[in-house]
PDB file of N, CA and C in Angstrom:
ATOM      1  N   UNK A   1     101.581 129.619 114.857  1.00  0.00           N
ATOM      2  CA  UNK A   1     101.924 128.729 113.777  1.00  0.00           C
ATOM      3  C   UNK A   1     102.081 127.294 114.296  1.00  0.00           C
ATOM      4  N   UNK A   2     102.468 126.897 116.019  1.00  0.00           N
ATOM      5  CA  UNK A   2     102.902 126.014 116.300  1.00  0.00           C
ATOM      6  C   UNK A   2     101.405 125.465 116.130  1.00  0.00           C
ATOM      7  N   UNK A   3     100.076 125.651 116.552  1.00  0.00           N
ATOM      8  CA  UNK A   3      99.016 125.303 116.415  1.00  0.00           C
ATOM      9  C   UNK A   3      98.276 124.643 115.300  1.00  0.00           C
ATOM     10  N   UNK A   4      98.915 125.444 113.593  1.00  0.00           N
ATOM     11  CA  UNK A   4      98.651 125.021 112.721  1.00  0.00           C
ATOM     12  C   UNK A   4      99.721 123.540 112.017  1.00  0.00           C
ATOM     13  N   UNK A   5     100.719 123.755 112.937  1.00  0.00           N
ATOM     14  CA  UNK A   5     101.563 122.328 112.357  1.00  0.00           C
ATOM     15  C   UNK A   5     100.982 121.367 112.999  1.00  0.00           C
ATOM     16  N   UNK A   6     100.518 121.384 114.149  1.00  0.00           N
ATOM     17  CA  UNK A   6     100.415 120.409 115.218  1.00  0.00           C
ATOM     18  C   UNK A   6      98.547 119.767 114.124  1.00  0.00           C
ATOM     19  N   UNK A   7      98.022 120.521 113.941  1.00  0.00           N
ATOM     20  CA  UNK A   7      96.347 120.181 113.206  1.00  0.00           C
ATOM     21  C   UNK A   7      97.167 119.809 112.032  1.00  0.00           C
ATOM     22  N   UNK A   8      97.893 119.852 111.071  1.00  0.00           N
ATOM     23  CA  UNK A   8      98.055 119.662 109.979  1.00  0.00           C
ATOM     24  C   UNK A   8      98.927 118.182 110.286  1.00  0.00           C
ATOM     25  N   UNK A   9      99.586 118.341 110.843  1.00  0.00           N
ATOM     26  CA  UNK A   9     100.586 116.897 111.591  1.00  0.00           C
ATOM     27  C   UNK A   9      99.611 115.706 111.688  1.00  0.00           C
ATOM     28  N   UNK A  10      98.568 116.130 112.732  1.00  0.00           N
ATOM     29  CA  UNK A  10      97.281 115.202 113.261  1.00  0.00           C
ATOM     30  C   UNK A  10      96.550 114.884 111.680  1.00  0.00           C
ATOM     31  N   UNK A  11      96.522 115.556 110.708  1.00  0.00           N
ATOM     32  CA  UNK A  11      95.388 114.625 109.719  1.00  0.00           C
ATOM     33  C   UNK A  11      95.753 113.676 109.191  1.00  0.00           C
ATOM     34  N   UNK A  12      94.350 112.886 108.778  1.00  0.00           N
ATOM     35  CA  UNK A  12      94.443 111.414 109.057  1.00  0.00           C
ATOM     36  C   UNK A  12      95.464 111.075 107.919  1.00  0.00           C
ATOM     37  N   UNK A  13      95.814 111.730 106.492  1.00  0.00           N
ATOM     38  CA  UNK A  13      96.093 111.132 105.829  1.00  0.00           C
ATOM     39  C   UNK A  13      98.062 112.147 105.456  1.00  0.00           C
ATOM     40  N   UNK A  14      98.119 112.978 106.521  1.00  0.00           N
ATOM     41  CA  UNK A  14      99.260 113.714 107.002  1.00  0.00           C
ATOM     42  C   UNK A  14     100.440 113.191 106.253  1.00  0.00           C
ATOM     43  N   UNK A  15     101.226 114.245 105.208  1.00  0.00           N
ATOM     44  CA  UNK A  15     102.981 113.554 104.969  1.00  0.00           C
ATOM     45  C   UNK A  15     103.562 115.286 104.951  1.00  0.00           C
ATOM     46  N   UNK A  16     104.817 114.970 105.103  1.00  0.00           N
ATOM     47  CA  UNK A  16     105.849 116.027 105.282  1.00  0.00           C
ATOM     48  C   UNK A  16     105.503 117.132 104.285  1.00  0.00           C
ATOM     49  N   UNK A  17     105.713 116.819 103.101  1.00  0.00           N
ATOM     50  CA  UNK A  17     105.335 117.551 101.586  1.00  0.00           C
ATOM     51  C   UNK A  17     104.057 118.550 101.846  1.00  0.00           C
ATOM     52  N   UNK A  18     102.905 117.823 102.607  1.00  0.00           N
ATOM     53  CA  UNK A  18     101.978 118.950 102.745  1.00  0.00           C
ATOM     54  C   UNK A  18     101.762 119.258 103.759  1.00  0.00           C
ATOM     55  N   UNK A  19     102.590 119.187 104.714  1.00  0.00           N
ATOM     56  CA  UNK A  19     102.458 120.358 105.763  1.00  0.00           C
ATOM     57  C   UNK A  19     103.238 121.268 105.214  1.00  0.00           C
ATOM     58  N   UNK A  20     104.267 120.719 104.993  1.00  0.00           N
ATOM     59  CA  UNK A  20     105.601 121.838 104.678  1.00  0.00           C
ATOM     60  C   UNK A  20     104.578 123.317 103.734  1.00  0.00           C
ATOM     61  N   UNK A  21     104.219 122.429 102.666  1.00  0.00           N
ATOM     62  CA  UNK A  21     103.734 123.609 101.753  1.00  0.00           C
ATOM     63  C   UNK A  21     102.562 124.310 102.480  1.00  0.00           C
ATOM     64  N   UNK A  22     101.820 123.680 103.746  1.00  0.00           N
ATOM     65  CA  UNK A  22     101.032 124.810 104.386  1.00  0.00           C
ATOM     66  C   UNK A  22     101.560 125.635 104.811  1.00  0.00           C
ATOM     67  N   UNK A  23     101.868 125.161 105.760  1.00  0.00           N
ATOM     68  CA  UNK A  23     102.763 125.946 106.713  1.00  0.00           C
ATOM     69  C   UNK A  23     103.410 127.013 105.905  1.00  0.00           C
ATOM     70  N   UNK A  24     104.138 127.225 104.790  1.00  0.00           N
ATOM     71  CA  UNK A  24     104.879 127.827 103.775  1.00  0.00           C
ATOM     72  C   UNK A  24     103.630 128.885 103.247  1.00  0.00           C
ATOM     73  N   UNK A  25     102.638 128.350 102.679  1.00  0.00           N
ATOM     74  CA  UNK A  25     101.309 128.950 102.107  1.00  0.00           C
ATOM     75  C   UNK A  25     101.157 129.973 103.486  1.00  0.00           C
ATOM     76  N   UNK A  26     100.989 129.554 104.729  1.00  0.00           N
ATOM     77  CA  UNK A  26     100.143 130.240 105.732  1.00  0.00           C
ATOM     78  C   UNK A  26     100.894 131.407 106.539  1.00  0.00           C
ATOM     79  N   UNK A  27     102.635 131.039 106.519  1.00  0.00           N
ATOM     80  CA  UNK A  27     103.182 132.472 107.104  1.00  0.00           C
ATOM     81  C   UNK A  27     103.885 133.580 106.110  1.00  0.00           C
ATOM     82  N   UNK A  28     103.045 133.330 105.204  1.00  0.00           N
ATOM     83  CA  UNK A  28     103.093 134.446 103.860  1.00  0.00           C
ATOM     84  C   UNK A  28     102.299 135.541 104.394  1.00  0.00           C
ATOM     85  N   UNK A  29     101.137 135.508 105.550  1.00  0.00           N
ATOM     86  CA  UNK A  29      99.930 136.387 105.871  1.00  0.00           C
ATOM     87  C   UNK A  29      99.452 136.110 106.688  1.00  0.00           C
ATOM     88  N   UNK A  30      99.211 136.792 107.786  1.00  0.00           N
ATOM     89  CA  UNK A  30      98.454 136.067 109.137  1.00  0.00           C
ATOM     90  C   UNK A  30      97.077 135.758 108.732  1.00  0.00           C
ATOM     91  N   UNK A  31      96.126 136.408 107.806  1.00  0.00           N
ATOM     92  CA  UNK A  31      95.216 136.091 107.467  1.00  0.00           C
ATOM     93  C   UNK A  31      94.957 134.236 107.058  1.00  0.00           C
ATOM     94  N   UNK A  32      96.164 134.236 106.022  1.00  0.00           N
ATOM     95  CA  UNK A  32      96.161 133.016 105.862  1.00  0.00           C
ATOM     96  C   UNK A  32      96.115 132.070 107.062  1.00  0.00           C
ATOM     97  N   UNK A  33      96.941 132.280 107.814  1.00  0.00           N
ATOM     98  CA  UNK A  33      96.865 131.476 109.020  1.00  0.00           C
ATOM     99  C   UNK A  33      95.442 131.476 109.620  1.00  0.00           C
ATOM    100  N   UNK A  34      95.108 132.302 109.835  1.00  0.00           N
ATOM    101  CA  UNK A  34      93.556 132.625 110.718  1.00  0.00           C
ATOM    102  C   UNK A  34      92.805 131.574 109.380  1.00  0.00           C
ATOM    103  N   UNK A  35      92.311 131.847 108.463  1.00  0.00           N
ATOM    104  CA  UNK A  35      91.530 131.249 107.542  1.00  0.00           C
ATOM    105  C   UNK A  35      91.498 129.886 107.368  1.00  0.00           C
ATOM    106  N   UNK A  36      92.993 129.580 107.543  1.00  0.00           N
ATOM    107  CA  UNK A  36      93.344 127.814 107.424  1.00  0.00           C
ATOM    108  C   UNK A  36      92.989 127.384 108.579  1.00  0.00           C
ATOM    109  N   UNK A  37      93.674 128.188 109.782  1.00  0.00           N
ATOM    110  CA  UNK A  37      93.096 127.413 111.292  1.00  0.00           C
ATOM    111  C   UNK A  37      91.277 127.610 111.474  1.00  0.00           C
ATOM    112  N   UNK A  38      90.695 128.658 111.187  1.00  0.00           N
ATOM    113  CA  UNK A  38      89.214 127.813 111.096  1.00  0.00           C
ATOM    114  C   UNK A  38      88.692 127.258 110.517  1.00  0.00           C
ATOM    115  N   UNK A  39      89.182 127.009 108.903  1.00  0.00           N
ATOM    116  CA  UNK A  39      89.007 125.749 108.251  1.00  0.00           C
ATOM    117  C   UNK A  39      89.005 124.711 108.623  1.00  0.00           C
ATOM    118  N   UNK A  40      89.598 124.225 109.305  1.00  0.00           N
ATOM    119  CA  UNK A  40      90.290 122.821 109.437  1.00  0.00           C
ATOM    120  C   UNK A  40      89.996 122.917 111.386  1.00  0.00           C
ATOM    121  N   UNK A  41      89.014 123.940 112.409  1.00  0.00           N
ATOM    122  CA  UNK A  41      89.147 123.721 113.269  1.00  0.00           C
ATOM    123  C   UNK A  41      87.262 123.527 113.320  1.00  0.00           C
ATOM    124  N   UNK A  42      86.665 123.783 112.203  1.00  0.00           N
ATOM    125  CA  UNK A  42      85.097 123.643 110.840  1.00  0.00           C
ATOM    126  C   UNK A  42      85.137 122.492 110.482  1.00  0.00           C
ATOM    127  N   UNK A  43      86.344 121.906 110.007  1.00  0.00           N
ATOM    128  CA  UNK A  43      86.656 120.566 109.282  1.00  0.00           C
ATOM    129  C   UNK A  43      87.248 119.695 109.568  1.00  0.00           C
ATOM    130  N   UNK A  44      87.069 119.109 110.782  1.00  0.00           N
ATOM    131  CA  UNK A  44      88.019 118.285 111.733  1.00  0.00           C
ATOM    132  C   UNK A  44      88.659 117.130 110.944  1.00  0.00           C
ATOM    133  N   UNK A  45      88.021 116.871 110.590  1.00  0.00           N
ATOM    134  CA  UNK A  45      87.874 115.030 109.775  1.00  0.00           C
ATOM    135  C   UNK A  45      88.550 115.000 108.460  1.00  0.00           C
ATOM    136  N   UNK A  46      88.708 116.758 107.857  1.00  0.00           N
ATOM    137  CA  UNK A  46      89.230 117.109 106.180  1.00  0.00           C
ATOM    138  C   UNK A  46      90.588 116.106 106.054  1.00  0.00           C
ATOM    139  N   UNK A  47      90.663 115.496 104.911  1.00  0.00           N
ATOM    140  CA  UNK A  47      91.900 114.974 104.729  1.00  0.00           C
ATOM    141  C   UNK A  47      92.870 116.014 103.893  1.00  0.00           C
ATOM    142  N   UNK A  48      94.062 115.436 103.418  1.00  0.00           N
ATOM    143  CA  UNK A  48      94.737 116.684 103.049  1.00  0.00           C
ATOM    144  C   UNK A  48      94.483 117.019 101.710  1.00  0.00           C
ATOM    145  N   UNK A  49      93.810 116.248 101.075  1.00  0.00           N
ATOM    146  CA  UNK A  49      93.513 116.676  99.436  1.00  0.00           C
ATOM    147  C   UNK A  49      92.237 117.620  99.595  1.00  0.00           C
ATOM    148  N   UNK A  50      91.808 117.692 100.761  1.00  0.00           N
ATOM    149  CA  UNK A  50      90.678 118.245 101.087  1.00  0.00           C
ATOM    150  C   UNK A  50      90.593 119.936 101.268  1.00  0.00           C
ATOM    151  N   UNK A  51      92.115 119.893 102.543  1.00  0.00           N
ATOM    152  CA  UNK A  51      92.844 121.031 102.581  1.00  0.00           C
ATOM    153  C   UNK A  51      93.592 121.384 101.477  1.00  0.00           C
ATOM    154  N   UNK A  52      93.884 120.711 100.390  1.00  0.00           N
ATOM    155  CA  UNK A  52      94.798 121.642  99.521  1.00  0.00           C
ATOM    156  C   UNK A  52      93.713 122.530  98.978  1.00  0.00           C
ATOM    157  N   UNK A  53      92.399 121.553  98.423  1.00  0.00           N
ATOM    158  CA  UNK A  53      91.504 122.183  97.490  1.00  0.00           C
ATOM    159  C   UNK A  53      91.150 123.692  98.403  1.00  0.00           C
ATOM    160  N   UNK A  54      90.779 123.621  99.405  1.00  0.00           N
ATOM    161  CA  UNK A  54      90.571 124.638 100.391  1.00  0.00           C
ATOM    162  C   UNK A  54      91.696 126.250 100.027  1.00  0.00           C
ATOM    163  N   UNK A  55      92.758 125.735 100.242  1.00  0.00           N
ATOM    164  CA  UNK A  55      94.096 126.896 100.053  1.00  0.00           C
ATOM    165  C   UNK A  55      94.010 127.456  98.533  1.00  0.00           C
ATOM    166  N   UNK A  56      93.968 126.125  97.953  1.00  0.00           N
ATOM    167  CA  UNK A  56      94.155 126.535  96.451  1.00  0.00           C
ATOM    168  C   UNK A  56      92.805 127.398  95.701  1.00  0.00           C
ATOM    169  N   UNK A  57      91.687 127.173  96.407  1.00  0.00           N
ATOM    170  CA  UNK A  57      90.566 127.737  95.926  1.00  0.00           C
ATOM    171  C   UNK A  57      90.458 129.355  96.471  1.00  0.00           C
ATOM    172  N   UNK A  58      91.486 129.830  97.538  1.00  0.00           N
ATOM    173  CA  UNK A  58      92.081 130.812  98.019  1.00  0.00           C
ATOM    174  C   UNK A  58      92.371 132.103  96.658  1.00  0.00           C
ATOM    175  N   UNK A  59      91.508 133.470  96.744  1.00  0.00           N
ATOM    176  CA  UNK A  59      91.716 134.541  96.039  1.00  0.00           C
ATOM    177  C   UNK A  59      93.123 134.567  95.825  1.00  0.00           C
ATOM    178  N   UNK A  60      94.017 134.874  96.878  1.00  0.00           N
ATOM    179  CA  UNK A  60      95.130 134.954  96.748  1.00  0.00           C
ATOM    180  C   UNK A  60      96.474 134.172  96.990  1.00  0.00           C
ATOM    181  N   UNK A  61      96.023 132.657  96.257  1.00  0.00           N
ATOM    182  CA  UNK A  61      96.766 131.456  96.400  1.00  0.00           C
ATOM    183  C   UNK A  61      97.813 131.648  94.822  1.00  0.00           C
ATOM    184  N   UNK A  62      97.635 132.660  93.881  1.00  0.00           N
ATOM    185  CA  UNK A  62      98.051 132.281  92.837  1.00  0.00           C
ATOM    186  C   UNK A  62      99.449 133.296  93.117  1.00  0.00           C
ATOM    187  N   UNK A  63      99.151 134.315  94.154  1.00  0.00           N
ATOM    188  CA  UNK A  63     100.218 134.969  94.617  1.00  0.00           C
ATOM    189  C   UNK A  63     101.097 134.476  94.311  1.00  0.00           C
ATOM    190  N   UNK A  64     101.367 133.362  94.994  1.00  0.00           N
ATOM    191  CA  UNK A  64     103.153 132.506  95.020  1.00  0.00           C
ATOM    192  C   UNK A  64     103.398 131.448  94.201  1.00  0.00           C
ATOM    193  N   UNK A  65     102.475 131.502  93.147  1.00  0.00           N
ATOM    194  CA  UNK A  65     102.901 130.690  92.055  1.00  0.00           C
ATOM    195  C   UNK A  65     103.560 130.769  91.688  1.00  0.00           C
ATOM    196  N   UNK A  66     104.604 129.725  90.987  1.00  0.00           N
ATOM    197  CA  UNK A  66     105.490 130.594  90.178  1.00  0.00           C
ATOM    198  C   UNK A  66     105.949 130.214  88.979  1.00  0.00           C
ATOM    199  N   UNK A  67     105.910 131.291  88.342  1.00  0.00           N
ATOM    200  CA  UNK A  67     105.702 131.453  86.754  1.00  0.00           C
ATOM    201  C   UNK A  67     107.215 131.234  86.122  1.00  0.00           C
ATOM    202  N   UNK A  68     107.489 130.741  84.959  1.00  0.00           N
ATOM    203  CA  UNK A  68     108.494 130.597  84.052  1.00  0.00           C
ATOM    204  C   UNK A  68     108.920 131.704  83.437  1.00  0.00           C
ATOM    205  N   UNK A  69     110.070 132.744  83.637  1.00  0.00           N
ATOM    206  CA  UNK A  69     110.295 133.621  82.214  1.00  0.00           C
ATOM    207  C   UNK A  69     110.702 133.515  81.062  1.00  0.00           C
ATOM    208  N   UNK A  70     109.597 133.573  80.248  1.00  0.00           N
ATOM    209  CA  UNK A  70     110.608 133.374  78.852  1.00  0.00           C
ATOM    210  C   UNK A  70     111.034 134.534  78.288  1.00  0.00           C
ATOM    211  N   UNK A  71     113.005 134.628  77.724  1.00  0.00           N
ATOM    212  CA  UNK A  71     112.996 134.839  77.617  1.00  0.00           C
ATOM    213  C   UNK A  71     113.614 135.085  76.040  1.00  0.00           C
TER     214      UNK A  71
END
């Protein structure tokens, strides 16, 4: 994980808010982790709106959405 803060830290256009929520997104599943770190090791240059679209376009990104109950 220390690997994926340190690449997410380094992009060019890098703030707290979206690492946090990677990092958060990525130790939900090691998969996730594996998938994001060759994304972005594929996409050197990706900025972070680049990487969100990436996560969010993710089968199982809607997992941890989270929904309102009405009740």
């Amino acid at each position: 994980m220390e690997e994926l803060k340190t690449l997410l830290n380094n992009v060019e256009d890098s703030y707290f808010d979206f690492v946090s929520a990677m990092l958060h997104y990525a130790e939900k599943k090691e998969t996730r982790q594996k998938e994001l770190l060759q994304y972005m090791h594929t996409h050197p240059h990706a900025l972070s709106s680049d990487i969100v679209k990436f996560v969010s376009l993710q089968d199982d990104f809607s997992e941890d959405a989270a929904y309102m109950k009405v009740v």
